[in-house]
Protein backbone atom coordinates (compact mmCIF):
# COMPACT_ATOMS: atom_id res chain seq x y z
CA UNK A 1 0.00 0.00 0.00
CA UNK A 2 1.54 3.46 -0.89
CA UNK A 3 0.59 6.25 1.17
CA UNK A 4 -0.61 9.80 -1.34
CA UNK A 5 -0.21 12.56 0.70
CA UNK A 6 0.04 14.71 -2.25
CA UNK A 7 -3.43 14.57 -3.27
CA UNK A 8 -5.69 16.43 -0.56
CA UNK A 9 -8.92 17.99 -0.65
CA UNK A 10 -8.05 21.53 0.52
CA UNK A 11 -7.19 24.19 -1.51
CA UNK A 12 -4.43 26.65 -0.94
CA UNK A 13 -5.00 29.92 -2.59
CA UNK A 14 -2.20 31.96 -2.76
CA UNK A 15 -2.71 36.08 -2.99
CA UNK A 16 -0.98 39.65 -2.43
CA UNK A 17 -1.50 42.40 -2.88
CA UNK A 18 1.51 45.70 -2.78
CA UNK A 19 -0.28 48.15 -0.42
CA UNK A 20 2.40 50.75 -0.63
CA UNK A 21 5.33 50.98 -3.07
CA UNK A 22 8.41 51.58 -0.85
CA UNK A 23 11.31 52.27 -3.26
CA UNK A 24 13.22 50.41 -6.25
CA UNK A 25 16.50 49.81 -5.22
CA UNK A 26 17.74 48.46 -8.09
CA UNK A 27 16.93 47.01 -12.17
CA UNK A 28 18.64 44.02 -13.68
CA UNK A 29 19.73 43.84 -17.45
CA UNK A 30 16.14 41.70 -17.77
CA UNK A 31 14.30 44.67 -16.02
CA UNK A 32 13.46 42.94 -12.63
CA UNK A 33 13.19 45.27 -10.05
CA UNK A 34 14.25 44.88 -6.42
CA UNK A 35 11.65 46.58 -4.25
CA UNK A 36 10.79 47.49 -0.61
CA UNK A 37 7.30 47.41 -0.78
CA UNK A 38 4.31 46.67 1.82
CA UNK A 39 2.55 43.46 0.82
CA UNK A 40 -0.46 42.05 1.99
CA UNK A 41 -0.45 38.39 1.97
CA UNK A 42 -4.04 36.22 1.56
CA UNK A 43 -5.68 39.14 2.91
CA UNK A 44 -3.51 39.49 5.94
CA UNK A 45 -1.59 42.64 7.74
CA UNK A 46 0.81 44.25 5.35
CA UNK A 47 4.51 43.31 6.01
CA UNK A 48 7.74 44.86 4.83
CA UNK A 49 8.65 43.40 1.68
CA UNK A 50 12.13 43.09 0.07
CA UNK A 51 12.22 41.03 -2.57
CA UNK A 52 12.68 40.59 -6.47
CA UNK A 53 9.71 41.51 -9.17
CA UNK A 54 9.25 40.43 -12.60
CA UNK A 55 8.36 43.34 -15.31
CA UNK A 56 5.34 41.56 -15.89
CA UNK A 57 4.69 41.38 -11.57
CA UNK A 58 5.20 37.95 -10.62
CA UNK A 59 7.44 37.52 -7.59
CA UNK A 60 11.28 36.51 -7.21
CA UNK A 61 12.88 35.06 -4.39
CA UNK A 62 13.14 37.72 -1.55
CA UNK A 63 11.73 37.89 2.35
CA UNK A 64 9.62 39.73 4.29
CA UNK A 65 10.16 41.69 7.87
CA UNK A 66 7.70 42.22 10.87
CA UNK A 67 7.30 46.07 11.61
CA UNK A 68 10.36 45.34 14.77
CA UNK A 69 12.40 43.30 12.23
CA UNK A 70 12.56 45.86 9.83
CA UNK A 71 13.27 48.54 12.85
CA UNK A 72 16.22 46.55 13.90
CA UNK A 73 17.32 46.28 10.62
CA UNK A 74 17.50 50.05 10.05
CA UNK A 75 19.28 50.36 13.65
CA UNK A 76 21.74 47.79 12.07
CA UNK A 77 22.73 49.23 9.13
CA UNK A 78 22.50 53.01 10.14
CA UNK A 79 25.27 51.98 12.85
CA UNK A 80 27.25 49.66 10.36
CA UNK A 81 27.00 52.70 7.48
CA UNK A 82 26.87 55.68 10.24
CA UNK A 83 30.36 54.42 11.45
CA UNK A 84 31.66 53.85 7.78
CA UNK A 85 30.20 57.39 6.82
CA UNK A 86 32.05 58.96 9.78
CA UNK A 87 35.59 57.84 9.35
CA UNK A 88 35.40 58.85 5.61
CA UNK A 89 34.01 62.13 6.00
CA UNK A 90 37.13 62.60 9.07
CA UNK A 91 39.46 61.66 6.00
CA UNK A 92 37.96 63.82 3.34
CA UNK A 93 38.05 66.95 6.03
CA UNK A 94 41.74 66.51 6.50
CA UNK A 95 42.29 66.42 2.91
CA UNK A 96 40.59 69.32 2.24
CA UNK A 97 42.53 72.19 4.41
């Protein structure tokens, strides 16, 4: 006896919708976009959306952050960047007497 557990009787309907369009952060040579959007998954609470997007609006591979995620994120990066951003601008004020 072989066991189907691919063949079920409930249907999985998969839907988004972008609630707000974030930014483009960049376009490939195919014209994919990589976007920071809000999405709203099967009718759910937007999230924070970073991911890859088709010209024609199917998705890529990306992820998706929780409001605090996304916060700690931005606490991450403006202290990695803040830091790198300081000791340049130190070297570019010597430079420039």
């Amino acid at each position: 006896m072989v066991l189907d557990l691919t063949n079920n009787n409930t249907q999985h309907d998969f839907n988004f919708e972008k609630t707000e369009e974030i930014a483009i952060l960049s376009r490939s040579r195919k014209n994919w976009t990589t976007e920071l959007n809000l999405v709203s998954y099967n009718g759910n609470q937007p999230v924070i959306d970073l991911r890859q997007w088709s010209p024609e609006g199917r998705m890529g591979k990306g992820l998706t952050l929780t409001e605090q995620t996304a916060r700690n994120l931005l606490l991450a990066l403006e202290a990695y960047f803040g830091n790198a951003s300081n000791q340049e601008g130190e070297g570019e004020e010597e430079g420039n007497d």
